[in-house]
PDB file of N, CA and C in Angstrom:
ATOM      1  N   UNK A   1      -5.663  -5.971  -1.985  1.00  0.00           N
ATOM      2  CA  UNK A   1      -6.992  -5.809  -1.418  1.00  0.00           C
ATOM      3  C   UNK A   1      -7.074  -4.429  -0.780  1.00  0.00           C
ATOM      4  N   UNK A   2      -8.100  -3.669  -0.847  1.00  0.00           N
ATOM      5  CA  UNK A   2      -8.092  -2.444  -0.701  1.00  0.00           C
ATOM      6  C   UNK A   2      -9.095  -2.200   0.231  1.00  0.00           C
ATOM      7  N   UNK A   3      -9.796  -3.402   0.641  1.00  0.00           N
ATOM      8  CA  UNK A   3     -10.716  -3.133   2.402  1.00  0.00           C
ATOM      9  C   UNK A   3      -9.686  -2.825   3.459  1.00  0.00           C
ATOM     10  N   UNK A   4     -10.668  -1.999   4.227  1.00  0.00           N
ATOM     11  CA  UNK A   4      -9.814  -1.955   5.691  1.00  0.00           C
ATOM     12  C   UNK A   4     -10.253  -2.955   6.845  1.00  0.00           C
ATOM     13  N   UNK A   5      -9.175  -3.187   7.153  1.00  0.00           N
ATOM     14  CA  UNK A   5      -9.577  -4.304   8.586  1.00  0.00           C
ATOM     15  C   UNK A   5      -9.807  -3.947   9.567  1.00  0.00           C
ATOM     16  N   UNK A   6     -10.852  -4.351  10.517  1.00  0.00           N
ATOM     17  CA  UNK A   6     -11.859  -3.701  12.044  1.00  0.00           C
ATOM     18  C   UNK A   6     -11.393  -5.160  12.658  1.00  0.00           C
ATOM     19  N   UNK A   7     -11.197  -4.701  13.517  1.00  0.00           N
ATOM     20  CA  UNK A   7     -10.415  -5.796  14.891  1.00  0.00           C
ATOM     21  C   UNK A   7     -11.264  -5.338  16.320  1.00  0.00           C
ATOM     22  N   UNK A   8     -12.138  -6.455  16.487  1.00  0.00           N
ATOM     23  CA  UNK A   8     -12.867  -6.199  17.806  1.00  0.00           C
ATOM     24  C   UNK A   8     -11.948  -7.165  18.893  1.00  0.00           C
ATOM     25  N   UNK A   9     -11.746  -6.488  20.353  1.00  0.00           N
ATOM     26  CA  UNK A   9     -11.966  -7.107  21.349  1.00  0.00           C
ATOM     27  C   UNK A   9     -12.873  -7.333  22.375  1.00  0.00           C
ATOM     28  N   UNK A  10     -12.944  -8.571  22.395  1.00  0.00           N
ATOM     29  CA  UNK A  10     -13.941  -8.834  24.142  1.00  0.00           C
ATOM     30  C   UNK A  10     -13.352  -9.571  24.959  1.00  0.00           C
ATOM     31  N   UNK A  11     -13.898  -9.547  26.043  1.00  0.00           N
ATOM     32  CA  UNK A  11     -13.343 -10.238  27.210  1.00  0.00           C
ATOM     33  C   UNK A  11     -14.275 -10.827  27.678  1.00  0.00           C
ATOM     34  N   UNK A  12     -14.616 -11.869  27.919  1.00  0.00           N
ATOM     35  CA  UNK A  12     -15.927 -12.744  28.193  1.00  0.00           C
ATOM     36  C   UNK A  12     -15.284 -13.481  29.071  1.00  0.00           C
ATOM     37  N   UNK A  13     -16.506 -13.178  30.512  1.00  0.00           N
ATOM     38  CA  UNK A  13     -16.541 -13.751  31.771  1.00  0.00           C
ATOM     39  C   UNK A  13     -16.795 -14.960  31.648  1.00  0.00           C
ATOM     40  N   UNK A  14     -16.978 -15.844  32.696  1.00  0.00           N
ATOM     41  CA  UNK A  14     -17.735 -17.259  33.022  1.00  0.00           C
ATOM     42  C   UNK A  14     -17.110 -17.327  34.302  1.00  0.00           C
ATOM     43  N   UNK A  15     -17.806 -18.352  35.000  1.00  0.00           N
ATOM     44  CA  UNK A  15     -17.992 -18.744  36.213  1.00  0.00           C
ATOM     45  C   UNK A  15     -18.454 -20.163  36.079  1.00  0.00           C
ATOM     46  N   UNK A  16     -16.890 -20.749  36.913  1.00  0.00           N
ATOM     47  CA  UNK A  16     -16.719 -22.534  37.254  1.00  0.00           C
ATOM     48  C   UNK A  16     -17.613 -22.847  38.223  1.00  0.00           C
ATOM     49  N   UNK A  17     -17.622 -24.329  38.089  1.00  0.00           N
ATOM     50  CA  UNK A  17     -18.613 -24.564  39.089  1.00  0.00           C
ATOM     51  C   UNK A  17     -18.011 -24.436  40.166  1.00  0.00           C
ATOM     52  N   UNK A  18     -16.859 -23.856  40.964  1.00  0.00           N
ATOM     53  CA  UNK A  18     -16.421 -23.868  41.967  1.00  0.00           C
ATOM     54  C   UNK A  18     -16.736 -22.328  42.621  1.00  0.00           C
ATOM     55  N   UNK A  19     -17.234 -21.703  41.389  1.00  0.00           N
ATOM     56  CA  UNK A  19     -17.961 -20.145  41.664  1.00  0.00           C
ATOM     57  C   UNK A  19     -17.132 -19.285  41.754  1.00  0.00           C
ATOM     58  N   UNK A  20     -15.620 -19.892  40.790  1.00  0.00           N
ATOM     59  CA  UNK A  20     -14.602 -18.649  40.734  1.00  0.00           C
ATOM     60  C   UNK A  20     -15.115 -18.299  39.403  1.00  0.00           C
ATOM     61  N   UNK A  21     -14.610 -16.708  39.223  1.00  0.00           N
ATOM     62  CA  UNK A  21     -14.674 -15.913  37.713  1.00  0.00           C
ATOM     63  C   UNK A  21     -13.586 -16.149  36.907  1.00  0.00           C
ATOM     64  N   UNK A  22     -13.952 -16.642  36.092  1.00  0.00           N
ATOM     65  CA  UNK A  22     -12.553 -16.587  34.703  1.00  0.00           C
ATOM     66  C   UNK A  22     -13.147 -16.261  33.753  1.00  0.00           C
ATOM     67  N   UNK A  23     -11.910 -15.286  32.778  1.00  0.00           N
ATOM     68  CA  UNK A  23     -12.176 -14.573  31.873  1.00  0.00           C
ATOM     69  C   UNK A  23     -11.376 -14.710  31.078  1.00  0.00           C
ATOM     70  N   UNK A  24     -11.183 -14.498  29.477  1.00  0.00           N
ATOM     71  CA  UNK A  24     -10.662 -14.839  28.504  1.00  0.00           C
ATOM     72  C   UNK A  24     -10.609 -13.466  27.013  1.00  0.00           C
ATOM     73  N   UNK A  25      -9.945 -13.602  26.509  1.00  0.00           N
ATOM     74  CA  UNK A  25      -9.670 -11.899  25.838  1.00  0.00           C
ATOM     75  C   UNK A  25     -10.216 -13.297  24.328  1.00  0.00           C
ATOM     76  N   UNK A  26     -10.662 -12.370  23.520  1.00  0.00           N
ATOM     77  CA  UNK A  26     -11.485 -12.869  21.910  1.00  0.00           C
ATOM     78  C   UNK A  26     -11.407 -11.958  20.921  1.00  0.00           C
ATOM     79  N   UNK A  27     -10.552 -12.047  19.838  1.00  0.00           N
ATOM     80  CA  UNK A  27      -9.963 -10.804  18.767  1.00  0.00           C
ATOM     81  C   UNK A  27     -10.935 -11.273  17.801  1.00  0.00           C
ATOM     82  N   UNK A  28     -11.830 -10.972  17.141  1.00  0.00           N
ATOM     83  CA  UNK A  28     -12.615 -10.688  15.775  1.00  0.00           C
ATOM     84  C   UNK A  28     -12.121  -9.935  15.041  1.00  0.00           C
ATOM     85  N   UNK A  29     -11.570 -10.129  13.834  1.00  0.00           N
ATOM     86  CA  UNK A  29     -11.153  -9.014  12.430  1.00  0.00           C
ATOM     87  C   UNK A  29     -11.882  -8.972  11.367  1.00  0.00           C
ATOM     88  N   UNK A  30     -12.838  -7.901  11.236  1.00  0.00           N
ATOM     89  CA  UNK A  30     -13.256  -7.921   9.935  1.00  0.00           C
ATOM     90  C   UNK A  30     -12.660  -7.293   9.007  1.00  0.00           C
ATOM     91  N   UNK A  31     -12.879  -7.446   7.619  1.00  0.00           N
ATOM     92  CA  UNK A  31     -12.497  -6.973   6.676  1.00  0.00           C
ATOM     93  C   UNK A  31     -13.889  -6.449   5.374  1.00  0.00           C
ATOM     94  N   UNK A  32     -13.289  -4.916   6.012  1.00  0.00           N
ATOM     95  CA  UNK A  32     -14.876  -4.265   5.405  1.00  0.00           C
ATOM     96  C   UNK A  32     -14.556  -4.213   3.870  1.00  0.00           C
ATOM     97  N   UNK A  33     -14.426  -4.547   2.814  1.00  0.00           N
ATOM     98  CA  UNK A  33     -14.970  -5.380   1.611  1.00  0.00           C
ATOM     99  C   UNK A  33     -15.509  -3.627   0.426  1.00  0.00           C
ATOM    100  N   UNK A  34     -14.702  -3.926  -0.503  1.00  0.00           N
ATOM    101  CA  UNK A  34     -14.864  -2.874  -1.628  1.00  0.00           C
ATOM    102  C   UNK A  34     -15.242  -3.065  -2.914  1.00  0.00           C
ATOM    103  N   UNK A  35     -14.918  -4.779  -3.296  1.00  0.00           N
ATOM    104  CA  UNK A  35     -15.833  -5.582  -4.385  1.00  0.00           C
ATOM    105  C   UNK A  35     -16.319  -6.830  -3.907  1.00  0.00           C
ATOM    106  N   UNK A  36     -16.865  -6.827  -5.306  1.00  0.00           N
ATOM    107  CA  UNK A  36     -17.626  -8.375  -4.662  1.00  0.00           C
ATOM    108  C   UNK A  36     -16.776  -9.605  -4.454  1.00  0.00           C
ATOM    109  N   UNK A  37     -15.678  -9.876  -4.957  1.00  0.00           N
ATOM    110  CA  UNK A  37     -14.551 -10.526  -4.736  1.00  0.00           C
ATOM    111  C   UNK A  37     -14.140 -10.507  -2.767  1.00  0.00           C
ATOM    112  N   UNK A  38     -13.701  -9.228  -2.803  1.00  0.00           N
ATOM    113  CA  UNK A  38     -13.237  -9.267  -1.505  1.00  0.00           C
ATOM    114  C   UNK A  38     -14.598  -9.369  -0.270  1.00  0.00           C
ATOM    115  N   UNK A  39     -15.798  -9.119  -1.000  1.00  0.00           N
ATOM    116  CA  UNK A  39     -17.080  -9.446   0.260  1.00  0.00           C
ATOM    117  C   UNK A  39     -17.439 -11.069   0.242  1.00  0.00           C
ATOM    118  N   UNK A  40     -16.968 -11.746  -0.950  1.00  0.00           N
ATOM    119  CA  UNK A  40     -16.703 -13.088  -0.663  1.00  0.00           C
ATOM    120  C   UNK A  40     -16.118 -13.421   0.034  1.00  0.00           C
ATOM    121  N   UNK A  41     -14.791 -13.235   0.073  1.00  0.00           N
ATOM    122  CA  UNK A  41     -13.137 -13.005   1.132  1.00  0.00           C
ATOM    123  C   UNK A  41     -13.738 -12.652   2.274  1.00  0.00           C
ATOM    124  N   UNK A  42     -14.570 -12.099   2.497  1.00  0.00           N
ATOM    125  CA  UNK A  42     -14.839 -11.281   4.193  1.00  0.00           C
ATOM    126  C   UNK A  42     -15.660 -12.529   4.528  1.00  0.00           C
ATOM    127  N   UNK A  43     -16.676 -13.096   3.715  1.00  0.00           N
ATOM    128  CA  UNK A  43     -17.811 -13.872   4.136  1.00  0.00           C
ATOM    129  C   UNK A  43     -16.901 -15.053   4.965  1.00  0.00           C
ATOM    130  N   UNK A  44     -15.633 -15.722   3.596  1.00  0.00           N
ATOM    131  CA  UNK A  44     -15.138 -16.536   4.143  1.00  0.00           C
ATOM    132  C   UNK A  44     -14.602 -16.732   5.426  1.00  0.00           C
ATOM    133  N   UNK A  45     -13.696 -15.532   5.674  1.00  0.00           N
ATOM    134  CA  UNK A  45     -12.667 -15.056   6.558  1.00  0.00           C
ATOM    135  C   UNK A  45     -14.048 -14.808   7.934  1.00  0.00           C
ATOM    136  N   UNK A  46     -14.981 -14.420   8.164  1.00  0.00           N
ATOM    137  CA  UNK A  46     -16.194 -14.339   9.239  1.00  0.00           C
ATOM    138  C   UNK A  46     -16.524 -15.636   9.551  1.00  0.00           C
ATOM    139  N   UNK A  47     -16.674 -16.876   8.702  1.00  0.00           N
ATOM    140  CA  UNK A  47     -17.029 -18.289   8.767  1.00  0.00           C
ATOM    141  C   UNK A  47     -16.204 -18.693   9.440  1.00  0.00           C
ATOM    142  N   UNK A  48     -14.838 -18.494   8.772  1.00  0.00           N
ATOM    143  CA  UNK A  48     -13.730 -19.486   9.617  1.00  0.00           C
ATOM    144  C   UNK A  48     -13.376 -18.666  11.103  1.00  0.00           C
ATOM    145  N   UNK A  49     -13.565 -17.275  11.008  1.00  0.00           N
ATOM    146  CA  UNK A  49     -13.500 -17.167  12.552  1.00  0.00           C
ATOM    147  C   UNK A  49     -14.726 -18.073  13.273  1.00  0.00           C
ATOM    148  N   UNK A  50     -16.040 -17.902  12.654  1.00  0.00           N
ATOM    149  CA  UNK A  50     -16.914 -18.380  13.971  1.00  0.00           C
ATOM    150  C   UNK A  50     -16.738 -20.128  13.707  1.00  0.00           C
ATOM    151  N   UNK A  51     -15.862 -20.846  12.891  1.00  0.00           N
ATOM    152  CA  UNK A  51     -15.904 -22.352  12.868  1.00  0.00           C
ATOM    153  C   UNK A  51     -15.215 -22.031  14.045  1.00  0.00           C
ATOM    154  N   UNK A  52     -14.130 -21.292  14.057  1.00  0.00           N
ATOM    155  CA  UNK A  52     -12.707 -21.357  14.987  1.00  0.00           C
ATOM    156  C   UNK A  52     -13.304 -21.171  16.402  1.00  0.00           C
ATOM    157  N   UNK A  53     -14.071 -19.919  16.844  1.00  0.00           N
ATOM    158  CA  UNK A  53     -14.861 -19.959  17.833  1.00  0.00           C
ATOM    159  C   UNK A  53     -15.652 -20.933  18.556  1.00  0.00           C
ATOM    160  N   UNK A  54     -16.703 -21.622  17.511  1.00  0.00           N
ATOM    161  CA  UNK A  54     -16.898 -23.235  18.036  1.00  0.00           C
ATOM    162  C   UNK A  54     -16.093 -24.228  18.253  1.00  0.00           C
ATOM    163  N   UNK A  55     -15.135 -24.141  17.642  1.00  0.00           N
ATOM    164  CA  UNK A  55     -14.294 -25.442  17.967  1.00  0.00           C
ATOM    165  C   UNK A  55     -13.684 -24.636  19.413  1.00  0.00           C
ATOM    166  N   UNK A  56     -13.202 -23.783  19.653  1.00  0.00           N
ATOM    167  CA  UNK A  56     -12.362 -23.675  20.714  1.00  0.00           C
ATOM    168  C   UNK A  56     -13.773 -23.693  22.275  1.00  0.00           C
ATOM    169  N   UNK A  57     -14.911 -23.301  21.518  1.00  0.00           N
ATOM    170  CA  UNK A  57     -16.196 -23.495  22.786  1.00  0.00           C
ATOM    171  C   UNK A  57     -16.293 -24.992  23.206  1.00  0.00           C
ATOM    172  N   UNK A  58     -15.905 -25.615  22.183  1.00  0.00           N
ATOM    173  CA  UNK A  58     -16.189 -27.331  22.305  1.00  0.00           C
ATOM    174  C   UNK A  58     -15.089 -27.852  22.775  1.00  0.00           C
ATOM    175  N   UNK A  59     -13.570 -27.360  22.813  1.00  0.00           N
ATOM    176  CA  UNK A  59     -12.920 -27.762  23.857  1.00  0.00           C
ATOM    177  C   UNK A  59     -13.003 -27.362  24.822  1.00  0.00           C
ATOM    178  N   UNK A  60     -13.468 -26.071  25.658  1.00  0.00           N
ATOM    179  CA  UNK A  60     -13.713 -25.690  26.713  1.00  0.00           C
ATOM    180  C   UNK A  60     -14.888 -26.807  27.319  1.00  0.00           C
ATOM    181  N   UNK A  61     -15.438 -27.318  26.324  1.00  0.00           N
ATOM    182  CA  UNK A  61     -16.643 -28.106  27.335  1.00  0.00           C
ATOM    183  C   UNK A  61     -15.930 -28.958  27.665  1.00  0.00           C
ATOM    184  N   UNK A  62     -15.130 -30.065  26.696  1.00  0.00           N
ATOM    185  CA  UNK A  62     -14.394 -31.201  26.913  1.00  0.00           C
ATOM    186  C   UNK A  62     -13.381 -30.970  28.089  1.00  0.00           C
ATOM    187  N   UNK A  63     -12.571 -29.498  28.031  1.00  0.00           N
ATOM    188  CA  UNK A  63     -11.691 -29.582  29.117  1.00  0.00           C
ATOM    189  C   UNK A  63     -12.120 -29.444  30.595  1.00  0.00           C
ATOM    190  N   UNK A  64     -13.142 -28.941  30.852  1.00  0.00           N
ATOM    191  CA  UNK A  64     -14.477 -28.638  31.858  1.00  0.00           C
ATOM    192  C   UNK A  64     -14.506 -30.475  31.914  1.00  0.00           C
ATOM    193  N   UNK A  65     -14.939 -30.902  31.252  1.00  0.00           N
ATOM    194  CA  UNK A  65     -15.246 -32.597  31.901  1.00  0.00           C
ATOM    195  C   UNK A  65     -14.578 -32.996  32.008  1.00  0.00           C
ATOM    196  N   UNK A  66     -13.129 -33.319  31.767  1.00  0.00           N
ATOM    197  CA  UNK A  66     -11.985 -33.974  31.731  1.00  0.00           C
ATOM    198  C   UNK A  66     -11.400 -33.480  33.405  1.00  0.00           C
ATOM    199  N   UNK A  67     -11.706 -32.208  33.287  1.00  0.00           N
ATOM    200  CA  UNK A  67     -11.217 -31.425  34.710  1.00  0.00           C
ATOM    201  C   UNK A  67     -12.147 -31.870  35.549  1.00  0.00           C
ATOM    202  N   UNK A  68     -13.292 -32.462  35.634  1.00  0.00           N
ATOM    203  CA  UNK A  68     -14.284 -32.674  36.860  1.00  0.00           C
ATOM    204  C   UNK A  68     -14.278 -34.032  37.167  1.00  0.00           C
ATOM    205  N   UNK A  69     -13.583 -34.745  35.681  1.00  0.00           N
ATOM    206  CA  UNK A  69     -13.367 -36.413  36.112  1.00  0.00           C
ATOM    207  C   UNK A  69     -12.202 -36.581  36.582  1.00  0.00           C
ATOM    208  N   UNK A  70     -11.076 -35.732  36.349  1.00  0.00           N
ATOM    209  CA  UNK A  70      -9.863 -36.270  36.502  1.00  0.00           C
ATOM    210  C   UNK A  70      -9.637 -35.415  38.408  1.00  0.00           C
ATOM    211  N   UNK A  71      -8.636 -36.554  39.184  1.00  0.00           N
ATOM    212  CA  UNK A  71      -8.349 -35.777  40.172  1.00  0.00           C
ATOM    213  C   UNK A  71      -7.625 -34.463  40.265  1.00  0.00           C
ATOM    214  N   UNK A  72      -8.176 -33.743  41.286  1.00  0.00           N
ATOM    215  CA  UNK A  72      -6.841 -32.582  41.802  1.00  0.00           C
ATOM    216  C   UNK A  72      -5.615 -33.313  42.332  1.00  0.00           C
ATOM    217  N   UNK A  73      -4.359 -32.791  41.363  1.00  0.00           N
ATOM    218  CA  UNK A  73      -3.278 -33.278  42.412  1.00  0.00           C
ATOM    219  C   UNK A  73      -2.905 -31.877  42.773  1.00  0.00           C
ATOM    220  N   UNK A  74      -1.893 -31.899  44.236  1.00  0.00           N
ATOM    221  CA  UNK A  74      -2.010 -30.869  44.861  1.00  0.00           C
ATOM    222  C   UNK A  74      -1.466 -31.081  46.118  1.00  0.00           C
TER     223      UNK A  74
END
C-alpha cells in the first residue's frame, strides 16, 4: 500500500459530576489513499475507528453509572 498514514492527537476534557476535570489522550490514523482499492481500505479503517470510539463512549456512560450506584470504599 502506497498511502501515507496521518495520526491525529486530542486530548478531550470532561468534567464529573463531582466538578473535577478529567482528561483522556484519542489517536485517529488516517490513511490518505492512492487507488480506489486503498480509499475503500481508508473508508473501512475510519468506520472501525469511529465504531471503536462509540463503543468506548458507551462504556464511559456505563462506567459513570456503575460508579454513582456503587459505594466509595475508602
Amino acid at each position: 500500500m502506497e498511502g501515507k498514514t496521518k495520526e491525529y492527537n486530542y486530548t478531550r476534557k470532561y468534567k464529573t459530576k463531582d466538578g473535577e476535570i478529567k482528561e483522556y489522550n484519542q489517536v485517529q490514523s488516517y490513511i490518505t489513499a492512492e487507488s480506489s482499492k486503498e480509499d475503500d481500505l481508508q473508508h473501512y479503517i475510519t468506520d472501525t475507528i469511529k465504531t471503536a470510539n462509540r463503543k468506548v463512549r458507551e462504556l464511559k456512560r456505563i462506567d459513570k453509572i456503575i460508579n454513582s450506584v456503587l459505594p466509595v470504599s475508602g
